[in-house]
C-alpha atoms as a PDB file:
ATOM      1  CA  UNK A   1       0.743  19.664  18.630  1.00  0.00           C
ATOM      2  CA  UNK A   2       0.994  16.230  16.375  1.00  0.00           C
ATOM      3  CA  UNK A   3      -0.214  16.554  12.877  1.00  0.00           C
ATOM      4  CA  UNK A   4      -3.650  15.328  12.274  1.00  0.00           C
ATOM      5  CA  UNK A   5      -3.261  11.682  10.292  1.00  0.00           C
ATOM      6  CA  UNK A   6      -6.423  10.351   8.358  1.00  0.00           C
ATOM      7  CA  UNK A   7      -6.139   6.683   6.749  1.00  0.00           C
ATOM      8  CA  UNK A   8      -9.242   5.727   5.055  1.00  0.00           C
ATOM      9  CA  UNK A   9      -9.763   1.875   4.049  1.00  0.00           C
ATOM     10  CA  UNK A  10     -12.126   0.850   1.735  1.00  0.00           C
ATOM     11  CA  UNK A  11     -14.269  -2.256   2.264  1.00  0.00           C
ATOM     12  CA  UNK A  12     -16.378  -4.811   0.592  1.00  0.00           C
ATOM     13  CA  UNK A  13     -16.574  -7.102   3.485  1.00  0.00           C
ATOM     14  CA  UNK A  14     -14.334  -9.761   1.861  1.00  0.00           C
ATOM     15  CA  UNK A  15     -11.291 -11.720   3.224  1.00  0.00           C
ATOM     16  CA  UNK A  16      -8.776  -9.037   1.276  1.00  0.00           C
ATOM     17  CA  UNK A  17     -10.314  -6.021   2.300  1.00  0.00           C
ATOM     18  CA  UNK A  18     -10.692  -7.519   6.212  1.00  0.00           C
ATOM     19  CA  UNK A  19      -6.677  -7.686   6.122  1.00  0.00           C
ATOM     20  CA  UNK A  20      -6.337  -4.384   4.774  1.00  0.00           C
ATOM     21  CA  UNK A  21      -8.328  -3.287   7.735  1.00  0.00           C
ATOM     22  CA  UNK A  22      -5.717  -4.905   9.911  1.00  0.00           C
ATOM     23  CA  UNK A  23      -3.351  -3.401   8.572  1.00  0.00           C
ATOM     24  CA  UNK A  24      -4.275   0.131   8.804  1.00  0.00           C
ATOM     25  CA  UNK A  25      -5.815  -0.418  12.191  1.00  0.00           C
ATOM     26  CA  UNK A  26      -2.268  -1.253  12.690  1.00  0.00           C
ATOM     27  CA  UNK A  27      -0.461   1.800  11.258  1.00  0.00           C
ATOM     28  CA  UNK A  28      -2.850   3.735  12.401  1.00  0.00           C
ATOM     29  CA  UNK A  29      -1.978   2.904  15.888  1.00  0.00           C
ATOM     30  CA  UNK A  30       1.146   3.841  15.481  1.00  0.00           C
ATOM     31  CA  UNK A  31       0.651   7.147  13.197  1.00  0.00           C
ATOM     32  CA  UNK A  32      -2.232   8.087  15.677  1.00  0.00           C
ATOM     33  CA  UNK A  33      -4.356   8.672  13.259  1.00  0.00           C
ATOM     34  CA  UNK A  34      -7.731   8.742  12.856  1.00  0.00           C
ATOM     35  CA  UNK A  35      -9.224   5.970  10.236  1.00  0.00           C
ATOM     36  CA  UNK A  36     -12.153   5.660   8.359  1.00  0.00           C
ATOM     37  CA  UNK A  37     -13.935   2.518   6.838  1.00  0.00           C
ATOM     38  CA  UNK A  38     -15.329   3.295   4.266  1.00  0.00           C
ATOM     39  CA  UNK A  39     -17.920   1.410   1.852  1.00  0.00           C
ATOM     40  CA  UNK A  40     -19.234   2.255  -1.835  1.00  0.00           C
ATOM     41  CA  UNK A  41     -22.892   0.822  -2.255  1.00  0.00           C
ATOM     42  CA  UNK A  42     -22.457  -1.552  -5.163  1.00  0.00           C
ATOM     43  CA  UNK A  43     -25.637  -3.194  -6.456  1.00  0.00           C
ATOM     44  CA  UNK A  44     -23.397  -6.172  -7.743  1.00  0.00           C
ATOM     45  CA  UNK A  45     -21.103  -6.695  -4.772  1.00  0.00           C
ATOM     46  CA  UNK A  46     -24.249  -6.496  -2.449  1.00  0.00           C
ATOM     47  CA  UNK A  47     -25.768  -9.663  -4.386  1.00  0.00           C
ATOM     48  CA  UNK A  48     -22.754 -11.399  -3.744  1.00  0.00           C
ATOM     49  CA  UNK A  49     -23.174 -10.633   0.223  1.00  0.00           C
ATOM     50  CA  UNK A  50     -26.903 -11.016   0.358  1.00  0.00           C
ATOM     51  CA  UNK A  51     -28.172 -12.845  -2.797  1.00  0.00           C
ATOM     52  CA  UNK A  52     -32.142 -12.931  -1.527  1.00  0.00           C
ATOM     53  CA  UNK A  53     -32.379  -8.961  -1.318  1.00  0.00           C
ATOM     54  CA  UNK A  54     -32.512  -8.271  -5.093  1.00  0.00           C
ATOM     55  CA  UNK A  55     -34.598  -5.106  -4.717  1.00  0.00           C
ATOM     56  CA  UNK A  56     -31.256  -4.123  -3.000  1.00  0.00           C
ATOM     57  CA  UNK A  57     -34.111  -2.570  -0.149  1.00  0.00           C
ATOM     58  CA  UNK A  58     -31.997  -3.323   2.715  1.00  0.00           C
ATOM     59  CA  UNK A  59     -28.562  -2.634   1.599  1.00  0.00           C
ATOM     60  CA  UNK A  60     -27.792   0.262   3.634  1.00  0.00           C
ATOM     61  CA  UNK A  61     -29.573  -1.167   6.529  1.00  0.00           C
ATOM     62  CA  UNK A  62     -26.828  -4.264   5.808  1.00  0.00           C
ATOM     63  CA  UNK A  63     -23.666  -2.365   4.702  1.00  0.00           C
ATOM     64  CA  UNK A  64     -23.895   0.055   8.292  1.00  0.00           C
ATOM     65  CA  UNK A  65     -24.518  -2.991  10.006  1.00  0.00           C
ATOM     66  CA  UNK A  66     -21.553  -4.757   9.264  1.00  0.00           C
ATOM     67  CA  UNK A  67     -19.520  -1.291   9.002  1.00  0.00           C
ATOM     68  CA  UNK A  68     -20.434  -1.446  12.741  1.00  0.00           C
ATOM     69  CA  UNK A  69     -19.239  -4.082  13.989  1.00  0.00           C
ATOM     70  CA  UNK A  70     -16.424  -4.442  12.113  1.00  0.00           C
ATOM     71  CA  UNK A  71     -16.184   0.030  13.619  1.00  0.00           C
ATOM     72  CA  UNK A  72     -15.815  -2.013  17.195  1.00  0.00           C
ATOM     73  CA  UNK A  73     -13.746  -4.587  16.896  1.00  0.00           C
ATOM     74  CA  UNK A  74     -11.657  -2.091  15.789  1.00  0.00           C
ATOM     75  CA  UNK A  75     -11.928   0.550  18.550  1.00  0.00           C
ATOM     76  CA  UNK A  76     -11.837  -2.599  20.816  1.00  0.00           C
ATOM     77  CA  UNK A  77      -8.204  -3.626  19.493  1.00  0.00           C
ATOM     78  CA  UNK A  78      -6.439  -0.829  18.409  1.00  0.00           C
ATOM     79  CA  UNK A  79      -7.933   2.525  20.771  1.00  0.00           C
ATOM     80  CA  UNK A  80      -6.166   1.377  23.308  1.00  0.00           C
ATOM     81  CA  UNK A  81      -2.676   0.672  21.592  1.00  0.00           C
ATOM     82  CA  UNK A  82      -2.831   4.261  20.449  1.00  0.00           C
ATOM     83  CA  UNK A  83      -5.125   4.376  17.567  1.00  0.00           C
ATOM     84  CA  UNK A  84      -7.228   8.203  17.813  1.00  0.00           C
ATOM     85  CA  UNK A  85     -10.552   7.280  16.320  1.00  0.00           C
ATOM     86  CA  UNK A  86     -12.452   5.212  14.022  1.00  0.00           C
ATOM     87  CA  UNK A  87     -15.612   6.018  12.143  1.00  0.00           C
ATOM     88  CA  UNK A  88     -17.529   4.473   9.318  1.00  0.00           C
ATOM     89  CA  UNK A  89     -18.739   6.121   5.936  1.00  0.00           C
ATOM     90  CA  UNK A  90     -20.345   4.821   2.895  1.00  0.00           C
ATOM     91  CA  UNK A  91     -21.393   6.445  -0.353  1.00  0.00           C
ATOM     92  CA  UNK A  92     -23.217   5.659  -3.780  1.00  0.00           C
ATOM     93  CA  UNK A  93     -21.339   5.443  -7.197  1.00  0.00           C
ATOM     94  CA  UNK A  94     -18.869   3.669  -8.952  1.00  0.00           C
ATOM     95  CA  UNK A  95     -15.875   2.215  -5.778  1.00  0.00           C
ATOM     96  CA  UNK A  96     -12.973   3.706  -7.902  1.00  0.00           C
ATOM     97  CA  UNK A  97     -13.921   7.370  -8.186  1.00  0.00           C
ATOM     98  CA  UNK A  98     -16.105   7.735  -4.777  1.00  0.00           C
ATOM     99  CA  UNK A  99     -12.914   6.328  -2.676  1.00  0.00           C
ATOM    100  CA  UNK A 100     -10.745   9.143  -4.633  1.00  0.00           C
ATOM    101  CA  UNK A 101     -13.270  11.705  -3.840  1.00  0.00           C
ATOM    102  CA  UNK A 102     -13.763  10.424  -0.134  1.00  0.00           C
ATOM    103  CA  UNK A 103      -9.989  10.371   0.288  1.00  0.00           C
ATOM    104  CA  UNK A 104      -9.894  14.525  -0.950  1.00  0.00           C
ATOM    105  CA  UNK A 105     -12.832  15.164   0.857  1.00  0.00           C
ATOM    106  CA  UNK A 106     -11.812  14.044   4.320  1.00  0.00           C
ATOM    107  CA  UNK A 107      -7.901  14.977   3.429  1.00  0.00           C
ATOM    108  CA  UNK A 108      -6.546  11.706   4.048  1.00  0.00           C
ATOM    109  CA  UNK A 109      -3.267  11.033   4.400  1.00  0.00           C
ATOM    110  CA  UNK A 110      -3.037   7.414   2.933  1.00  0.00           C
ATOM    111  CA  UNK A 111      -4.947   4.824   1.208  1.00  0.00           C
ATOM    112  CA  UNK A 112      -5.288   1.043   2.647  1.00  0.00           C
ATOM    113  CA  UNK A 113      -6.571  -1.688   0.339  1.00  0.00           C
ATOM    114  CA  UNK A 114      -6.792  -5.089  -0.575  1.00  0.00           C
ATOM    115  CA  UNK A 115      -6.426  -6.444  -3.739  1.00  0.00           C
ATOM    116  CA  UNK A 116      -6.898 -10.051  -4.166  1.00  0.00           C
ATOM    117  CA  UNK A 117      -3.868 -11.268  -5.377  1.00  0.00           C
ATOM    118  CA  UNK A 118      -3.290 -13.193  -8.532  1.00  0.00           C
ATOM    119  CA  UNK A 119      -7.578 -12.723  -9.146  1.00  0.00           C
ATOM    120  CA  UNK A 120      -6.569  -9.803  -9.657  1.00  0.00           C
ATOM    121  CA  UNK A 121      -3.553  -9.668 -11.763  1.00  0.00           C
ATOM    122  CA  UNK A 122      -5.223 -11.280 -14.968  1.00  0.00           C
ATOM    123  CA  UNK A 123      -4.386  -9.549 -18.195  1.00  0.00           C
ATOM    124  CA  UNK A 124      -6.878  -6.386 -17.620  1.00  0.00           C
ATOM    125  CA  UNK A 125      -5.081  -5.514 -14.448  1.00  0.00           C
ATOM    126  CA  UNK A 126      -4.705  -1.701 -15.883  1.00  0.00           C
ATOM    127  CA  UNK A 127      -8.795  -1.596 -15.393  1.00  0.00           C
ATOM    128  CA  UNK A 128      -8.739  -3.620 -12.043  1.00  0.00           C
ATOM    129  CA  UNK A 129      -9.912  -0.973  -8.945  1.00  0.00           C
ATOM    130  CA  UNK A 130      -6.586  -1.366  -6.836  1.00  0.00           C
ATOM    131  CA  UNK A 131      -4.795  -0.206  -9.428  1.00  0.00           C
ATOM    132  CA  UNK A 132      -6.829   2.500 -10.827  1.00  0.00           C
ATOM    133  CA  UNK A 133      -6.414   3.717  -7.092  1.00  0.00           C
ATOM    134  CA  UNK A 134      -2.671   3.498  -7.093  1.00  0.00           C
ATOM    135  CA  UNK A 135      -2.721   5.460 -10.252  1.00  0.00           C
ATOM    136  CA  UNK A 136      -4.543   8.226  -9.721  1.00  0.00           C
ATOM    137  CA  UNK A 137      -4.129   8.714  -5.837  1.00  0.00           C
ATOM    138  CA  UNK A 138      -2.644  11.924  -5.161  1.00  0.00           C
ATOM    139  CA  UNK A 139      -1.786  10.290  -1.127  1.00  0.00           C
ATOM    140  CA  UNK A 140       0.373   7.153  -0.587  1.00  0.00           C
ATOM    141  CA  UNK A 141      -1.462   3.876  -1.183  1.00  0.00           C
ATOM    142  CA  UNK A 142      -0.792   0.349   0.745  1.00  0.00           C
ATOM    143  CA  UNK A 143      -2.141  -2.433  -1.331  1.00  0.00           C
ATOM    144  CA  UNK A 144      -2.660  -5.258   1.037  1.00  0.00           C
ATOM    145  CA  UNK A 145      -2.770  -9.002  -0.431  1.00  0.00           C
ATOM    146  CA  UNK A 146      -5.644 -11.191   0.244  1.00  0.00           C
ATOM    147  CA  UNK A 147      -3.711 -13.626   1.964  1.00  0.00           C
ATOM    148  CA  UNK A 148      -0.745 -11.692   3.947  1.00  0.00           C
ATOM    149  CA  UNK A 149      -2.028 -10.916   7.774  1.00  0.00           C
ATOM    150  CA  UNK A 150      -0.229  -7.947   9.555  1.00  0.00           C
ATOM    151  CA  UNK A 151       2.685  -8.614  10.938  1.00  0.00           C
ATOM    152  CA  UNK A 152       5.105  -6.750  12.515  1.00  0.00           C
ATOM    153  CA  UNK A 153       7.988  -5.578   9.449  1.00  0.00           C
ATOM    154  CA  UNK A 154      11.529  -6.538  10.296  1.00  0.00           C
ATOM    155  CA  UNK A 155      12.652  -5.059   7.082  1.00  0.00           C
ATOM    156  CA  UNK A 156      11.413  -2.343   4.279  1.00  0.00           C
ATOM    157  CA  UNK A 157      12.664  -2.759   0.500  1.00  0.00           C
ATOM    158  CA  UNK A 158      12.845   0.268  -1.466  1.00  0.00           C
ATOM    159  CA  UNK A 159      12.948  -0.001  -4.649  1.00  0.00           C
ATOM    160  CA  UNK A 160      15.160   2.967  -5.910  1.00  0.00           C
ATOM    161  CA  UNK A 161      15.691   4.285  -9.787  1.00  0.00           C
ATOM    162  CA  UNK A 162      18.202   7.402  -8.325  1.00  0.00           C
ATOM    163  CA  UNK A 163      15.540  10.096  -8.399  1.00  0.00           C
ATOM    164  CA  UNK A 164      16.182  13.219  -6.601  1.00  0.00           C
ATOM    165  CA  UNK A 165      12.906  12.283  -4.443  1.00  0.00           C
ATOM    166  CA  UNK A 166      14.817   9.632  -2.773  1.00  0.00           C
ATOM    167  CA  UNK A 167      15.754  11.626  -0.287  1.00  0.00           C
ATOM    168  CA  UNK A 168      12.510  12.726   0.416  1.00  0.00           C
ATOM    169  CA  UNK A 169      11.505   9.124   0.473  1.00  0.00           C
ATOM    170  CA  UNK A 170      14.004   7.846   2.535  1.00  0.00           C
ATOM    171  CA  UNK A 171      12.701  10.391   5.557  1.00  0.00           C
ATOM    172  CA  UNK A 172       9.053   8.779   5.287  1.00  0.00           C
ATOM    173  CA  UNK A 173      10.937   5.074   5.440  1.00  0.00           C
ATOM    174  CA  UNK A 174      13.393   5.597   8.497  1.00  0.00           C
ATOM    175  CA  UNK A 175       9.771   7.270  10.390  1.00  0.00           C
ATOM    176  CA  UNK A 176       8.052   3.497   9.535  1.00  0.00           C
ATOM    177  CA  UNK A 177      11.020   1.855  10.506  1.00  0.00           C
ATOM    178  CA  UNK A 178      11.280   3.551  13.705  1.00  0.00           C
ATOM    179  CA  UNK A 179       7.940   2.712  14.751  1.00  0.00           C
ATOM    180  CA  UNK A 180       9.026  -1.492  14.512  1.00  0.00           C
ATOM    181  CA  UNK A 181      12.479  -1.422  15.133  1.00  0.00           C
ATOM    182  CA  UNK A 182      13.011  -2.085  11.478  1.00  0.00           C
ATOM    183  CA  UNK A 183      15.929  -2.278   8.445  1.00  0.00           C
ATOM    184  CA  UNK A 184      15.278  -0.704   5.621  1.00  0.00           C
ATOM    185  CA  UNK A 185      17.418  -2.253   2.194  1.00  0.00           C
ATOM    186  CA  UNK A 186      17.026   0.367  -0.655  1.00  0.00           C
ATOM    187  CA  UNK A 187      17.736  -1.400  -3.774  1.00  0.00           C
ATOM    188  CA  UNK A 188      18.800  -0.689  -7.079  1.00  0.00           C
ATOM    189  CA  UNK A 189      17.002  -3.221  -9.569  1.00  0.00           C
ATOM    190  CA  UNK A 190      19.312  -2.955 -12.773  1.00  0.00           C
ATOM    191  CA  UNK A 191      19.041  -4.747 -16.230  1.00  0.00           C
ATOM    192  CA  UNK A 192      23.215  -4.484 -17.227  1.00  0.00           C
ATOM    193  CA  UNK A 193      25.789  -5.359 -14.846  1.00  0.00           C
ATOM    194  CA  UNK A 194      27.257  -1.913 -16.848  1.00  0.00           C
ATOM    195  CA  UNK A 195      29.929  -0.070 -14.727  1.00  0.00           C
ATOM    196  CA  UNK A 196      27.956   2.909 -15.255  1.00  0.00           C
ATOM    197  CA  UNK A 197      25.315   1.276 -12.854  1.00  0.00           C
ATOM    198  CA  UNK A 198      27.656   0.627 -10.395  1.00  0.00           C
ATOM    199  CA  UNK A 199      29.438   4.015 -10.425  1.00  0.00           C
ATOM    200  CA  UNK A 200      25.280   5.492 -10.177  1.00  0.00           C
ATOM    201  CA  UNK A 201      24.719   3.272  -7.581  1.00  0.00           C
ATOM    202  CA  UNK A 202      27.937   4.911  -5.649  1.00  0.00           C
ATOM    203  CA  UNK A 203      27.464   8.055  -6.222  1.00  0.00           C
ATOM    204  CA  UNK A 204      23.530   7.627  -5.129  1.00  0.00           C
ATOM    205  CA  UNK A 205      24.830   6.246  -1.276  1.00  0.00           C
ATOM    206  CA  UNK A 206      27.123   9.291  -1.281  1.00  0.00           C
ATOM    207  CA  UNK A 207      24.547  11.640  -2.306  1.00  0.00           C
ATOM    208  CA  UNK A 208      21.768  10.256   0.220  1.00  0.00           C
ATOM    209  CA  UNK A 209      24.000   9.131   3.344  1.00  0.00           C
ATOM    210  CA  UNK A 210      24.035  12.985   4.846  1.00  0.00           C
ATOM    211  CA  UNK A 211      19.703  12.428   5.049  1.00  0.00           C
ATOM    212  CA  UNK A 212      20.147   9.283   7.226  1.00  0.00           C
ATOM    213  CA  UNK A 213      20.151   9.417  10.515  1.00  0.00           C
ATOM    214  CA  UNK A 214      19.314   5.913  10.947  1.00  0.00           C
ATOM    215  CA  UNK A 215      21.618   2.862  11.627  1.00  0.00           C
ATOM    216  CA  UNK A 216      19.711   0.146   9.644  1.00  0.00           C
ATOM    217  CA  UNK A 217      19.878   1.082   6.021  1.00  0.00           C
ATOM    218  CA  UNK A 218      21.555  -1.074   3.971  1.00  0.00           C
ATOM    219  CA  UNK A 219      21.965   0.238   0.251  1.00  0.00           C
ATOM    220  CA  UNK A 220      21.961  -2.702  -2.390  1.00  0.00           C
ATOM    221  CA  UNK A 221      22.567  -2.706  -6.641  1.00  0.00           C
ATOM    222  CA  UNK A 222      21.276  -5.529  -7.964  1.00  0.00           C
ATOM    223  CA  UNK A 223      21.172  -6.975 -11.615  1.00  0.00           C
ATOM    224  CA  UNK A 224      19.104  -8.516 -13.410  1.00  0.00           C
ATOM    225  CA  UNK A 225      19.150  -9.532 -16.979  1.00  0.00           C
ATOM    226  CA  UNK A 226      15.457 -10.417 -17.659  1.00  0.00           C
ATOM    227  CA  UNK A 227      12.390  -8.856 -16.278  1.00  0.00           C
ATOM    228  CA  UNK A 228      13.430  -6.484 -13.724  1.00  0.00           C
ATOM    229  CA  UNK A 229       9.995  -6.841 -11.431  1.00  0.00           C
ATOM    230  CA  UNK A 230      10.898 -10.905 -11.685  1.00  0.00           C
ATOM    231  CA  UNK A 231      13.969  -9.773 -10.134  1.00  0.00           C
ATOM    232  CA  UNK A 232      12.397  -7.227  -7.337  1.00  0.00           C
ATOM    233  CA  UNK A 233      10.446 -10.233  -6.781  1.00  0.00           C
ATOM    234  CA  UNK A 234      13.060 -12.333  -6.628  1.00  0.00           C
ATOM    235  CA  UNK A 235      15.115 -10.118  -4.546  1.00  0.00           C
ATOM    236  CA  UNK A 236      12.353  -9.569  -1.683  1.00  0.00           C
ATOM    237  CA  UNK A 237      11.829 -13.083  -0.982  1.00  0.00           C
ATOM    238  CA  UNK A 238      15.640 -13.798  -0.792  1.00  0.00           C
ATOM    239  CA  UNK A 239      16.019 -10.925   1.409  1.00  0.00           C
ATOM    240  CA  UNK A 240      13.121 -11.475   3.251  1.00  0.00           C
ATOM    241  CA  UNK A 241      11.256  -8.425   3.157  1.00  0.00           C
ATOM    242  CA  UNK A 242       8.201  -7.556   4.960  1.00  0.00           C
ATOM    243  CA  UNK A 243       6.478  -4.461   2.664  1.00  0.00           C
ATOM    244  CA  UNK A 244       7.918  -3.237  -0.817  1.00  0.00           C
ATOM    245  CA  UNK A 245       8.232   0.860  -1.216  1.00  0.00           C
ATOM    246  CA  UNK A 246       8.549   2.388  -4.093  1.00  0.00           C
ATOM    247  CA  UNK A 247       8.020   6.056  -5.647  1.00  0.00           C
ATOM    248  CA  UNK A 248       4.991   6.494  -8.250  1.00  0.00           C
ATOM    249  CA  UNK A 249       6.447   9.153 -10.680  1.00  0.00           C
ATOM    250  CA  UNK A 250       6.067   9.333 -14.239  1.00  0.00           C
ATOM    251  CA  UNK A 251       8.603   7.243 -16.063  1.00  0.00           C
ATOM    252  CA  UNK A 252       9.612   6.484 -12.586  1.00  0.00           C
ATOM    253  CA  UNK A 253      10.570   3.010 -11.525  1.00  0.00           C
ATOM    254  CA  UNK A 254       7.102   2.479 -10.004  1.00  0.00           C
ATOM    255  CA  UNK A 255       5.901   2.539 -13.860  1.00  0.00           C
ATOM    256  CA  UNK A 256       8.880   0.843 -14.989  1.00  0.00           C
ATOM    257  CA  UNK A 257       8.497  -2.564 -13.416  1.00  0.00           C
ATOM    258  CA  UNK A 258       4.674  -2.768 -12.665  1.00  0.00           C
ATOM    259  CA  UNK A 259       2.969  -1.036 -15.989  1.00  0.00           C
ATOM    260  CA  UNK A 260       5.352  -2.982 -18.674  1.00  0.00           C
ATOM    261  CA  UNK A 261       4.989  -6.154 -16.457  1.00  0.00           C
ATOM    262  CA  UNK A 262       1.439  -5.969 -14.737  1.00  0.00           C
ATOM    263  CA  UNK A 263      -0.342  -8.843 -17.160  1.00  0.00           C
ATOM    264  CA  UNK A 264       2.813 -10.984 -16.200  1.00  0.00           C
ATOM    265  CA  UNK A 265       0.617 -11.817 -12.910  1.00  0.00           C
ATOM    266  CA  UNK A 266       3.170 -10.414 -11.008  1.00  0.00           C
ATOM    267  CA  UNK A 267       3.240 -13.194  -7.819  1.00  0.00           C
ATOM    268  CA  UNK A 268       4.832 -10.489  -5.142  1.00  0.00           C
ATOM    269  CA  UNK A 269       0.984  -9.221  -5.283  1.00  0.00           C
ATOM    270  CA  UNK A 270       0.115 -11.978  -3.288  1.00  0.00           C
ATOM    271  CA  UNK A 271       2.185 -12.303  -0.918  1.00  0.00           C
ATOM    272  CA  UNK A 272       4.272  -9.177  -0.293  1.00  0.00           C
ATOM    273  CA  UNK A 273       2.253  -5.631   0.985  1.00  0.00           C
ATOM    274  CA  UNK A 274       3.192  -2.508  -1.331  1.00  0.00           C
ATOM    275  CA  UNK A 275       3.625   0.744  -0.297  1.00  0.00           C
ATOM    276  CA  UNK A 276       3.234   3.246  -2.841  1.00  0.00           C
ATOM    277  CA  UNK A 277       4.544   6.470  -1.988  1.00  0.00           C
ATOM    278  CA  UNK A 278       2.767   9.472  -3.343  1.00  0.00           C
ATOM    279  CA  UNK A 279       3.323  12.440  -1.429  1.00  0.00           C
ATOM    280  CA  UNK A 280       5.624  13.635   1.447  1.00  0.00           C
END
């Protein structure tokens, strides 16, 4: 019997969050998985949505409404393709903490979100809600730019630093890439062009090769003197990659390149999906 598989995707009706939707309608299809949208009343965002209701009297009325039909055009699309159920949920509170409650309380297996790009990579990033969720998640996050629409991946970038839980990492990747026939380049961003990297970066392949049993995984080292998410940047539009992975660990790489650079406006936010892996 399959593993049950919950992904629950927060909305706030805008464009962002709609593509998030997509895209976990989308994994979800192929994962199976059952997938909650999910709402947190918030007087302010409300206004936005319906500025004449002030009272806020028919908010819930208003938020179901639209959870509805936004419930069937899902079960419409993606039931038949393989997707197990949807259903809708809302809650009061502040978004940040009632998602990460939600998420425990239903056991959820991921996290799919929007963020909305370079709006929301100004200086106080650290205290913007996507990434307050992809800190304190204890499940894998997908942050989903507000103007990237699913597509199917031809190629996964992980971003490696030569932990030991790159092997655990590498099983979750080559299960994704399966489902879309896809390659899968795990990369080594470096700052030194040091022959200690490269002699890491050989020994790494060595030590990970006997957990592949995949024949699309291309293992790169790559260096880069300056800013080393520039460079991951850099490196996934060159290479043309669909959805960046990388491992949140402390000190890990995750906390390397997007903590010390996150009020650099980092631009891959906006255009390239990121998959932050949590859990396995």
């Amino acid at each position: 019997m399959k593993t049950p598989f919950t992904i629950i995707c927060p909305t706030d009706f805008s464009e962002c969050s709609l593509n998030a939707i997509e895209y976990a309608a989308k994994l979800g299809e192929k994962y199976e998985a059952d997938l909650i949208l999910f709402h947190v009343l918030n007087q302010a965002d409300y206004l936005k949505l319906s500025p004449l209701d002030t009272s806020g009297a028919n908010q819930v009325k208003f938020v179901t409404e639209k959870l509805t039909n936004l419930q069937n055009a899902v079960l419409q699309e993606s039931l038949p393709k393989g997707l197990k159920s949807c259903r809708i949920a809302h809650k009061s509170g502040k978004i940040v903490q009632e998602t990460l409650a939600y998420s425990k309380e239903v056991k959820a297996n991921m996290i799919v979100l929007g963020t909305e790009g370079i709006n929301d990579l100004r200086a106080n990033i650290i205290g913007s809600r996507a990434s307050r969720i992809v800190e304190s998640a204890e499940v894998d996050v997908l942050v989903v730019p507000r103007r990237v629409f699913f597509k199917a991946p031809k190629k996964l970038v992980y971003a490696s630093d030569y932990l030991e839980e790159d092997k655990l990492a590498i099983q979750k990747l080559m299960e994704i890439a399966r489902f879309y026939n896809s390659e899968i380049d795990l990369v080594h961003v470096s700052s030194s062009q040091k022959a200690i990297d490269k002699s890491l970066h050989v020994a790494m392949v060595e030590e990970i090769q006997p957990f592949i049993n995949y024949d699309k995984v291309n293992f790169v080292l790559k260096s880069y003197r300056d800013d080393l998410a520039l460079g991951l940047e850099n490196y996934l539009n060159v290479s043309k990659g669909d959805i960046l992975f990388t491992l949140s660990k402390k000190r890990s790489f995750f906390e390397q390149i997007f903590t010390n650079s996150l009020s650099k406006k980092m631009a891959y936010f906006i255009n390239k999906p990121l998959w932050v892996i949590k859990s396995f």
